[in-house]
C-alpha atoms as a PDB file:
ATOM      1  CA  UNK A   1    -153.835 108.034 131.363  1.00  0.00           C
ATOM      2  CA  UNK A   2    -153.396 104.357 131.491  1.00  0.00           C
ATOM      3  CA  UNK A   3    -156.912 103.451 131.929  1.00  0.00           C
ATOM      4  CA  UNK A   4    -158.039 106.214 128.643  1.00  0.00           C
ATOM      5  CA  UNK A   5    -155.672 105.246 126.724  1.00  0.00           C
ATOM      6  CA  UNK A   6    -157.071 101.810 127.115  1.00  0.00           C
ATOM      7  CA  UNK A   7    -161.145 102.735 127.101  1.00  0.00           C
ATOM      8  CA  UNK A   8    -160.201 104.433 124.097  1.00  0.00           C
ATOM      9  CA  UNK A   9    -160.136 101.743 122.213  1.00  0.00           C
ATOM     10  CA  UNK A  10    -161.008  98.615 124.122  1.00  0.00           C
ATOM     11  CA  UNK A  11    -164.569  98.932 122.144  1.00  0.00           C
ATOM     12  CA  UNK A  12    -163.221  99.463 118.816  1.00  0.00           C
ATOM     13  CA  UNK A  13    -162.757  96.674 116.388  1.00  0.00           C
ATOM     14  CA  UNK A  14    -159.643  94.423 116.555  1.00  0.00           C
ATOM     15  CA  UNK A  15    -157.266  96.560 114.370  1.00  0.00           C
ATOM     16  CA  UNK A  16    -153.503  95.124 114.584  1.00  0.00           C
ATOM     17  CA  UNK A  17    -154.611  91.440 114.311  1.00  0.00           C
ATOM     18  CA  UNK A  18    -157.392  89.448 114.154  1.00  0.00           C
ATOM     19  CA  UNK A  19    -156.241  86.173 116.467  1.00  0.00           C
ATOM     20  CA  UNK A  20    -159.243  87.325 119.076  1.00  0.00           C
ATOM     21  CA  UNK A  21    -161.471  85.619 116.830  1.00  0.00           C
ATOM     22  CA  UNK A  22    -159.933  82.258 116.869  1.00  0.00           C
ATOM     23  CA  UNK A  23    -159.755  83.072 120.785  1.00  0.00           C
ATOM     24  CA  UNK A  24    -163.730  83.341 120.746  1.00  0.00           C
ATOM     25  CA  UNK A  25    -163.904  80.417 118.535  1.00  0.00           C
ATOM     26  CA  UNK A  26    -162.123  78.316 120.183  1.00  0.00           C
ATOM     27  CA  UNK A  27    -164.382  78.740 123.155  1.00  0.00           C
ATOM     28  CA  UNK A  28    -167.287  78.441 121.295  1.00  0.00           C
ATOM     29  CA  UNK A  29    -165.623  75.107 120.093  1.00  0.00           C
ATOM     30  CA  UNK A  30    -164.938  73.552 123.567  1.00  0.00           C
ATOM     31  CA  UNK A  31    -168.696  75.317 124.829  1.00  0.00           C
ATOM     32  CA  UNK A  32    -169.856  72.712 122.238  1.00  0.00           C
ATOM     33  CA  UNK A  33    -167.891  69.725 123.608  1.00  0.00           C
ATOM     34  CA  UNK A  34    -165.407  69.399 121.073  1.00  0.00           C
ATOM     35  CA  UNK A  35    -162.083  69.502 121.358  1.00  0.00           C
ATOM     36  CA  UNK A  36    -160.454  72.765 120.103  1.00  0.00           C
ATOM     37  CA  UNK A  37    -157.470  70.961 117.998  1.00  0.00           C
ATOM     38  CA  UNK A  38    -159.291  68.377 116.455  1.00  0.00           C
ATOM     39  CA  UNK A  39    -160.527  70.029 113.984  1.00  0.00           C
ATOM     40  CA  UNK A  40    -159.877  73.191 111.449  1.00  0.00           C
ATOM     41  CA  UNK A  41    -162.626  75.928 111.653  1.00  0.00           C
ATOM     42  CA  UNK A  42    -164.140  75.117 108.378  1.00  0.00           C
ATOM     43  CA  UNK A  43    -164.313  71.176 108.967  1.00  0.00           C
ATOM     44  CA  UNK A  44    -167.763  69.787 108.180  1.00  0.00           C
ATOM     45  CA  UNK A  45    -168.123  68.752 111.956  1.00  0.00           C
ATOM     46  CA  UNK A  46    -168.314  72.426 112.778  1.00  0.00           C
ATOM     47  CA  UNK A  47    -170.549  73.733 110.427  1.00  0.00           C
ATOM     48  CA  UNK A  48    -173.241  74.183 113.132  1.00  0.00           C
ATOM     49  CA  UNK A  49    -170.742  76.584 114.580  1.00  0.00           C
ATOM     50  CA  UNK A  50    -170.905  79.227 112.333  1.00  0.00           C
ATOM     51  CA  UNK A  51    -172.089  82.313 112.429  1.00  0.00           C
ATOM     52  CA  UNK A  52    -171.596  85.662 110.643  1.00  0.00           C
ATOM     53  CA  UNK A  53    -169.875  87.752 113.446  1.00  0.00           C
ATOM     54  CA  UNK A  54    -166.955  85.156 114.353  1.00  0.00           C
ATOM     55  CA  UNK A  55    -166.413  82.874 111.967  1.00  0.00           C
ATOM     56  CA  UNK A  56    -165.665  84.751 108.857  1.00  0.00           C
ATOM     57  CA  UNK A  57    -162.914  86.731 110.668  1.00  0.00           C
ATOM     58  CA  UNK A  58    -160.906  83.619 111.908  1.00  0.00           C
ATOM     59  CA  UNK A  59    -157.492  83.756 110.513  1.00  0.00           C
ATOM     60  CA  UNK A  60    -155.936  80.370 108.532  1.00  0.00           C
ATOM     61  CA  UNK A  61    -159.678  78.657 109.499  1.00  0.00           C
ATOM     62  CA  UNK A  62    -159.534  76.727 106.092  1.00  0.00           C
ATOM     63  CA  UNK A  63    -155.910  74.840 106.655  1.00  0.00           C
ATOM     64  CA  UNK A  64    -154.748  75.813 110.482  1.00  0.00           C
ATOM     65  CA  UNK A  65    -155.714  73.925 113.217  1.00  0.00           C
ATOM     66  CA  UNK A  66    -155.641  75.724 117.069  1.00  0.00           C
ATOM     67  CA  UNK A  67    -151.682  76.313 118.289  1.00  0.00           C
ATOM     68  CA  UNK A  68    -152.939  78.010 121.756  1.00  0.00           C
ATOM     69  CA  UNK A  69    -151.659  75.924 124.963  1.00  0.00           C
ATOM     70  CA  UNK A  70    -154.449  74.561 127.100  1.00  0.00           C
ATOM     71  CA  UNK A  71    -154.694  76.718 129.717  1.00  0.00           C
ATOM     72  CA  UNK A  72    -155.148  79.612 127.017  1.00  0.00           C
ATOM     73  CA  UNK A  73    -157.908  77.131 125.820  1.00  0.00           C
ATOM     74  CA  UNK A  74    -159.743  77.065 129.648  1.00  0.00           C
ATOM     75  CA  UNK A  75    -159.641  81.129 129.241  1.00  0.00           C
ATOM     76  CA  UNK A  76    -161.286  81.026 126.034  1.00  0.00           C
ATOM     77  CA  UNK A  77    -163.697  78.573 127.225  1.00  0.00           C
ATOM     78  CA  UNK A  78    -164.096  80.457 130.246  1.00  0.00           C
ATOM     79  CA  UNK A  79    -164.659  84.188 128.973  1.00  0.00           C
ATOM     80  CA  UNK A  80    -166.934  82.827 125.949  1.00  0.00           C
ATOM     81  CA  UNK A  81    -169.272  81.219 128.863  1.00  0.00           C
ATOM     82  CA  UNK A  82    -170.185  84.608 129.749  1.00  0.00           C
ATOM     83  CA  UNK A  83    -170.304  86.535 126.484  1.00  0.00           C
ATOM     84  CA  UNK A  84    -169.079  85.287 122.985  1.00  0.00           C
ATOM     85  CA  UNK A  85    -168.159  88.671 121.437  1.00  0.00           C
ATOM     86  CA  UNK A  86    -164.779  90.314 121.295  1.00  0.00           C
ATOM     87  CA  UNK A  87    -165.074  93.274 123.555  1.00  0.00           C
ATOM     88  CA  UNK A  88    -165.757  91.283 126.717  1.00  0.00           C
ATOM     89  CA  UNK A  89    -162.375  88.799 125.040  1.00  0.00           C
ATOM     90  CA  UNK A  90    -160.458  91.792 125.453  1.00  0.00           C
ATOM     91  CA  UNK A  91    -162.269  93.134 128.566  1.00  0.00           C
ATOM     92  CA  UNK A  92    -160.524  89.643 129.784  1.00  0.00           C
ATOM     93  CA  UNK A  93    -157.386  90.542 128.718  1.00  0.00           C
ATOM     94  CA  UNK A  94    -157.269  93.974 130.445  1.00  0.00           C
ATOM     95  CA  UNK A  95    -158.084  92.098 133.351  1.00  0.00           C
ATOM     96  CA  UNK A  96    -155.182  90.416 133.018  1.00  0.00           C
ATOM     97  CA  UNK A  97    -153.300  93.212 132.583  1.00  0.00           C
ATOM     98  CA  UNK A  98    -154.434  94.620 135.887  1.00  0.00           C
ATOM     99  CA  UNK A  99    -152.939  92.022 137.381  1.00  0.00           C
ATOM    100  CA  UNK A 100    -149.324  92.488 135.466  1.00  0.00           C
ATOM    101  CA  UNK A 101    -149.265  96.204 136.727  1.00  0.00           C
ATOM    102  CA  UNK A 102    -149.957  95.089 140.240  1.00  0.00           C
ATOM    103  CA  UNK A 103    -147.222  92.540 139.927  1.00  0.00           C
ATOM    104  CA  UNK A 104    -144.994  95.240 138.618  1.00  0.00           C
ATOM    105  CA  UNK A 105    -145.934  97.583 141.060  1.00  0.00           C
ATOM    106  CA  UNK A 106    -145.035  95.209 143.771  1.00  0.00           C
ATOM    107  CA  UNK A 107    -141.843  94.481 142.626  1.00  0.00           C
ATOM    108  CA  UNK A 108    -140.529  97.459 141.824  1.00  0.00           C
ATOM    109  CA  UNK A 109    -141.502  98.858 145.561  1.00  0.00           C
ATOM    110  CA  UNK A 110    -139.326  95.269 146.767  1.00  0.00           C
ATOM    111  CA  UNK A 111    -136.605  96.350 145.058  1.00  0.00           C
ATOM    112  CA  UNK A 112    -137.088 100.243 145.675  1.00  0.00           C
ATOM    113  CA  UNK A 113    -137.279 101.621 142.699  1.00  0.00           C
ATOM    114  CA  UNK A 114    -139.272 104.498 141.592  1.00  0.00           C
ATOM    115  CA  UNK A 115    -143.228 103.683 140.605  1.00  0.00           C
ATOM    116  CA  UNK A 116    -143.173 106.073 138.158  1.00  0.00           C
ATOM    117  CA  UNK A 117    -140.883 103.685 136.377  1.00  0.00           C
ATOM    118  CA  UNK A 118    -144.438 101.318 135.888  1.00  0.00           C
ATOM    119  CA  UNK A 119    -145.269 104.152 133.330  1.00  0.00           C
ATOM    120  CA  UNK A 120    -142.693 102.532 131.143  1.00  0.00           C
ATOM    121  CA  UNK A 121    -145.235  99.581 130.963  1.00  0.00           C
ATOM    122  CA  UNK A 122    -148.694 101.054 131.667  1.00  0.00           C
ATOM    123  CA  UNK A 123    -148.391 103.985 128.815  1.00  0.00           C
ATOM    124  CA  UNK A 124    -146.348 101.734 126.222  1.00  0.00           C
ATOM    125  CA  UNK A 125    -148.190 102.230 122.810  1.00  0.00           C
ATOM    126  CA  UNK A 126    -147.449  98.294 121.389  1.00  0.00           C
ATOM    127  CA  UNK A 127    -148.939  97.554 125.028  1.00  0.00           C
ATOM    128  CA  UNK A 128    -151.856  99.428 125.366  1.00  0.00           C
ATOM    129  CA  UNK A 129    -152.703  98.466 120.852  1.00  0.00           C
ATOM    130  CA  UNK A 130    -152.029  94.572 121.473  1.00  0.00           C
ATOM    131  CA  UNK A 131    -153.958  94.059 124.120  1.00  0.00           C
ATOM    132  CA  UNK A 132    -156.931  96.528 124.156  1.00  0.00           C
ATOM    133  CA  UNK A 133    -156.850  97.098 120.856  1.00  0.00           C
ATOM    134  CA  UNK A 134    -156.659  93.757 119.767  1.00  0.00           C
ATOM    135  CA  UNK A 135    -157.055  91.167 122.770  1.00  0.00           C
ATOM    136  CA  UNK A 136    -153.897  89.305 122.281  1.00  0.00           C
ATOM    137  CA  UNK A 137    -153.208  86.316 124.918  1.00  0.00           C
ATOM    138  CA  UNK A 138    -149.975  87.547 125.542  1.00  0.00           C
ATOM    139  CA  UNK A 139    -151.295  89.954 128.498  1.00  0.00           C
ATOM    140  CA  UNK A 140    -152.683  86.843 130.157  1.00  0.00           C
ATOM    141  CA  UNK A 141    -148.740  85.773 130.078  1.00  0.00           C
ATOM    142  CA  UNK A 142    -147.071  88.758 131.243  1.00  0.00           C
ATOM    143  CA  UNK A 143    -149.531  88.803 133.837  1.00  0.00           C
ATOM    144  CA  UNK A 144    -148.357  85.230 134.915  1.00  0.00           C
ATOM    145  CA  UNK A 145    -144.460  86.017 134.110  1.00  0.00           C
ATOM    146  CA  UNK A 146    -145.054  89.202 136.548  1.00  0.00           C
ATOM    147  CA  UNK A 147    -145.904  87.223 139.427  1.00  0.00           C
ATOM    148  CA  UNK A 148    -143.474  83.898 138.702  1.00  0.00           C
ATOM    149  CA  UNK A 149    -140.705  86.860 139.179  1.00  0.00           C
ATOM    150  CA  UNK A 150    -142.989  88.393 142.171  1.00  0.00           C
ATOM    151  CA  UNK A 151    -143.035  85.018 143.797  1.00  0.00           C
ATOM    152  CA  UNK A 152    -139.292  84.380 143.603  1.00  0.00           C
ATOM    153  CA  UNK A 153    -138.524  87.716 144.878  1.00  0.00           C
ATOM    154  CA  UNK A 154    -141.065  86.717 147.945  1.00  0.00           C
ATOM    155  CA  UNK A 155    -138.954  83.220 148.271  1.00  0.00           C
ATOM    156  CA  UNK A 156    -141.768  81.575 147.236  1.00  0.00           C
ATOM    157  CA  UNK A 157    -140.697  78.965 145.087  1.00  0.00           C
ATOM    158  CA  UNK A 158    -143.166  76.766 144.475  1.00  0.00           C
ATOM    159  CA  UNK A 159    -145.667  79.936 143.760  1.00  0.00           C
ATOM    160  CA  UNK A 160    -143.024  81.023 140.936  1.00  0.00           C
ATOM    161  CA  UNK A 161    -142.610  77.367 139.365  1.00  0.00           C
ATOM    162  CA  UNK A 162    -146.249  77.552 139.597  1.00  0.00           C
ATOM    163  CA  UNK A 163    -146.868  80.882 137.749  1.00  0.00           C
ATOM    164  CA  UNK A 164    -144.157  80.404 135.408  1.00  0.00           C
ATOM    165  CA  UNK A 165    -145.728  76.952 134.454  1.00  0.00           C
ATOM    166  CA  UNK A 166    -148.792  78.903 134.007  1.00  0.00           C
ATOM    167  CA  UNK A 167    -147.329  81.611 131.680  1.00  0.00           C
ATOM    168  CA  UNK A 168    -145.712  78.818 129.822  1.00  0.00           C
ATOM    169  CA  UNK A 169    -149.444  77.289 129.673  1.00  0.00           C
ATOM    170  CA  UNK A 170    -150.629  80.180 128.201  1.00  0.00           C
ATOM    171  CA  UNK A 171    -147.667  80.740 125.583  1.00  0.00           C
ATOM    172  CA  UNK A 172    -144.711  78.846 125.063  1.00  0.00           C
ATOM    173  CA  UNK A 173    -142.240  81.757 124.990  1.00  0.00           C
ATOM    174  CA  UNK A 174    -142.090  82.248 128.705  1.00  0.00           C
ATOM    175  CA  UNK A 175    -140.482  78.495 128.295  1.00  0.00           C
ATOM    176  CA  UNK A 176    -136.978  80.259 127.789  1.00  0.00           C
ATOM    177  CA  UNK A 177    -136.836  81.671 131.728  1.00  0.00           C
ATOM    178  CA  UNK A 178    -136.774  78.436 133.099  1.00  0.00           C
ATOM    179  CA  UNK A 179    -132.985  77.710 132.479  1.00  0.00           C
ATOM    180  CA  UNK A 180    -132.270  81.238 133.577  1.00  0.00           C
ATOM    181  CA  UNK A 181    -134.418  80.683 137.302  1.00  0.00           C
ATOM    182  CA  UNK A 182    -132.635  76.939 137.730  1.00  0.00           C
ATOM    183  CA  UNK A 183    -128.992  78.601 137.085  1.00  0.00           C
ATOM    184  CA  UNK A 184    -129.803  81.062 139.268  1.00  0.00           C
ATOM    185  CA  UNK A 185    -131.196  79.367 141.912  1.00  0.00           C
ATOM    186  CA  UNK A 186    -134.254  81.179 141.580  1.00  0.00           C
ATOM    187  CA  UNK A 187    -136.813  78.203 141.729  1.00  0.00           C
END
């Protein structure tokens, strides 16, 4: 049910948000050699960039420069190399989000809980509408948070400072869990 509820609407338009295409335009920016926060999307230097799919979509492109962390910029980069439209952004995201439920999955069975109790993640409606629905970079996080906490239940610290420095890379919330992992020892 997962995986429908997913394919459902993984080729529909972006519906909750449109931040995906900032996320395709900022790899389109960095494809072209620029740097991503240099410049807003409607700066003069960019005008070459434009098209009629992306461009007119991009949220705050008149006054807002790029706030995505860099390694949220190499994905962007990276996925746009191979296609520049949104369903293949969000086909990135789901992979992603493969990972997370693997992560999950493995540490839940460490600690012996029920699987069933990945449900709780894999069916969750804000879930499966933020990130198939509308490609949002926080899946690429959650997938990193999953296996920082994965890691440290494996004692392996460096491979949780590692993957939490990578969520944080990604988004800046995941920031907050360091304090909690040095208290407790867990890095």
């Amino acid at each position: 049910f997962a995986v429908l509820f997913r394919l459902s609407i993984v080729f529909a338009p972006p519906y909750l948000s449109d931040d995906i295409y900032r996320y395709v335009w900022d790899g389109r920016v960095q494809a072209a050699g620029i740097n991503p926060y240099r410049y807003v999307p409607s700066a003069p230097e960019l005008a070459h960039l434009r098209d009629e799919v992306i461009y007119p979509k991009i949220n705050r492109r008149d006054y807002a420069h790029t706030i995505y962390p860099p390694l949220a910029e190499v994905l962007f980069f990276l996925t746009t190399r191979i296609s520049e439209d949104v369903r293949w952004m969000k086909l990135t995201m789901l992979g992603f989000e493969v990972v997370a439920v693997w992560a999950i999955a493995q540490l839940l069975a460490s600690f012996g809980v029920a699987q069933q109790r990945l449900l709780i993640y894999a069916w969750h409606p804000l879930v499966v509408w933020e990130f198939a629905g509308s490609g949002h970079v926080d899946a690429i996080a959650i997938a990193f948070i999953a296996l920082a906490f994965l890691a440290w239940r494996r004692n392996k610290n460096f491979g949780a400072g590692f993957a939490l420095a990578c969520a944080t890379l990604i988004k800046l919330f995941p920031l907050v869990l360091l304090p909690v992992m040095l208290k407790r020892r867990l890095l």
